[in-house]
Protein backbone atom coordinates (compact mmCIF):
# COMPACT_ATOMS: atom_id res chain seq x y z
CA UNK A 1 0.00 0.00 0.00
CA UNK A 2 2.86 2.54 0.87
CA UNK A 3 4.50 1.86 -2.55
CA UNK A 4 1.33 2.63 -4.38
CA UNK A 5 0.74 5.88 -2.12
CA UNK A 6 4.71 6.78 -3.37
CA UNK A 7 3.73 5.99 -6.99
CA UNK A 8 0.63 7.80 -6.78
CA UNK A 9 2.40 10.70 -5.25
CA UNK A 10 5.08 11.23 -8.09
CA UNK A 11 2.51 11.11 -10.42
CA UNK A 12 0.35 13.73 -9.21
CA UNK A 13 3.83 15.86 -8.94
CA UNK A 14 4.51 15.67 -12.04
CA UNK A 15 1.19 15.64 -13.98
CA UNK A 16 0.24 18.96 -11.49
CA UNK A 17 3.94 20.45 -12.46
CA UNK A 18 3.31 19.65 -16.31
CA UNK A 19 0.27 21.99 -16.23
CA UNK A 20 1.48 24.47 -14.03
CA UNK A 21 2.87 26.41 -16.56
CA UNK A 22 -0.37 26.88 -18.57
CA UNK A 23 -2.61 27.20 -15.85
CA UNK A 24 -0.08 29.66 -13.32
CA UNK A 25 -1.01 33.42 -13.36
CA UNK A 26 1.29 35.85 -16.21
CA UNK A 27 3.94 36.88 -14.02
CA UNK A 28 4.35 41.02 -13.18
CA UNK A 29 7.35 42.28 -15.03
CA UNK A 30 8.70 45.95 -14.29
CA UNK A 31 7.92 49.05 -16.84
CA UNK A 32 11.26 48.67 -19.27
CA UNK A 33 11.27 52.51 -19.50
CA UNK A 34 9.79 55.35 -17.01
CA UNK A 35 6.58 57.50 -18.03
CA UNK A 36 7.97 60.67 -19.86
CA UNK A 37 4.92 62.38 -17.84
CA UNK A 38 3.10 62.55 -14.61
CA UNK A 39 0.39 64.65 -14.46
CA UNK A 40 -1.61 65.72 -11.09
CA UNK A 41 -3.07 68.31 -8.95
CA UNK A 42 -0.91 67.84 -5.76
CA UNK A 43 2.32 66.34 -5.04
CA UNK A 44 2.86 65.92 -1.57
CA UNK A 45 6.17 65.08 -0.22
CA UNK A 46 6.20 63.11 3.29
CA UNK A 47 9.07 61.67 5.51
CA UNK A 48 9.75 57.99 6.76
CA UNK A 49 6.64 58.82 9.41
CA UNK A 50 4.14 59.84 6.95
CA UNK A 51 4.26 63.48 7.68
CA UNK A 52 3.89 65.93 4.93
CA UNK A 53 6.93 68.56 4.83
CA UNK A 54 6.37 69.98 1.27
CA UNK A 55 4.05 70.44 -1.31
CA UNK A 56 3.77 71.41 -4.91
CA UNK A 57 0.14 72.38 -5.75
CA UNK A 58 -2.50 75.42 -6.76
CA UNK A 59 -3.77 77.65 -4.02
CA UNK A 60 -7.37 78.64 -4.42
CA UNK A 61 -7.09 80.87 -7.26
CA UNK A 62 -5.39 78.01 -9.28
CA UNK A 63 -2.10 79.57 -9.28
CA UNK A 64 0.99 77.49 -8.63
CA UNK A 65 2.73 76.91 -5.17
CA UNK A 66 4.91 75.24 -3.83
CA UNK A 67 4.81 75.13 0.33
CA UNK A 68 7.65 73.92 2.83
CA UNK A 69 6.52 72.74 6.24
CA UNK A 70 8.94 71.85 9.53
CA UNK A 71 7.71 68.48 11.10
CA UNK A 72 5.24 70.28 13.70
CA UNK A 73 3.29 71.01 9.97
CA UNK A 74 3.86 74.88 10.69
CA UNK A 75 4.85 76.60 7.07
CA UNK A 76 8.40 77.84 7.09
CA UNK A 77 8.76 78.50 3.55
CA UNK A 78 6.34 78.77 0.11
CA UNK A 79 6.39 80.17 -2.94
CA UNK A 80 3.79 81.55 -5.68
CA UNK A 81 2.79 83.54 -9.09
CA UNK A 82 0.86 86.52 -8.38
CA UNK A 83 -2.01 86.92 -10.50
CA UNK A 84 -1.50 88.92 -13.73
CA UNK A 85 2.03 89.83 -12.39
CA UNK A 86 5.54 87.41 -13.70
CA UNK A 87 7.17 88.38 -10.66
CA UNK A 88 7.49 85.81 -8.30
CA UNK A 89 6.61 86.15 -4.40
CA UNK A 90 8.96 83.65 -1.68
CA UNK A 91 8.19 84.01 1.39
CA UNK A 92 10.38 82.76 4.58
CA UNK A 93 8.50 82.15 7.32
């Protein structure tokens, strides 16, 4: 009986390993070249805890930012386009 179990157990092994390369999920494979774009509203930049420290965004008006925060989330540094105006505004908080 405990030669036919052993026979029995080889051939399920290999009859289940035959097919398990048709019937195994495609495999994930890494992009071969990066996106030339990324497109969003926000990027948010956190540390190793989670908490955010920069951003680069639109305030309310839809004018671009970009905003520096120390880890208490208090702004220490941003900068903007002032509407109808090239000149730049920094602030350093």
């Amino acid at each position: 009986m405990n030669g036919r179990i052993l026979v029995l157990s080889i051939a399920a092994g290999l009859i289940g390993g035959a097919f398990s390369g048709y019937l195994r999920p495609t495999s994930v494979q890494a992009q071969s070249q990066p996106p030339k774009e990324i497109r969003a509203q926000r990027f948010t930049l956190v540390n190793q805890e989670g908490v955010a420290l920069g951003s680069f965004s639109f305030d309310n008006s839809g004018r671009p930012q970009i905003v520096l925060r120390d880890r208490s989330g208090h702004e220490v540094w941003s900068a903007s386009v002032r509407t109808g105006d090239s000149s730049k505004r920094f602030d350093n908080k």
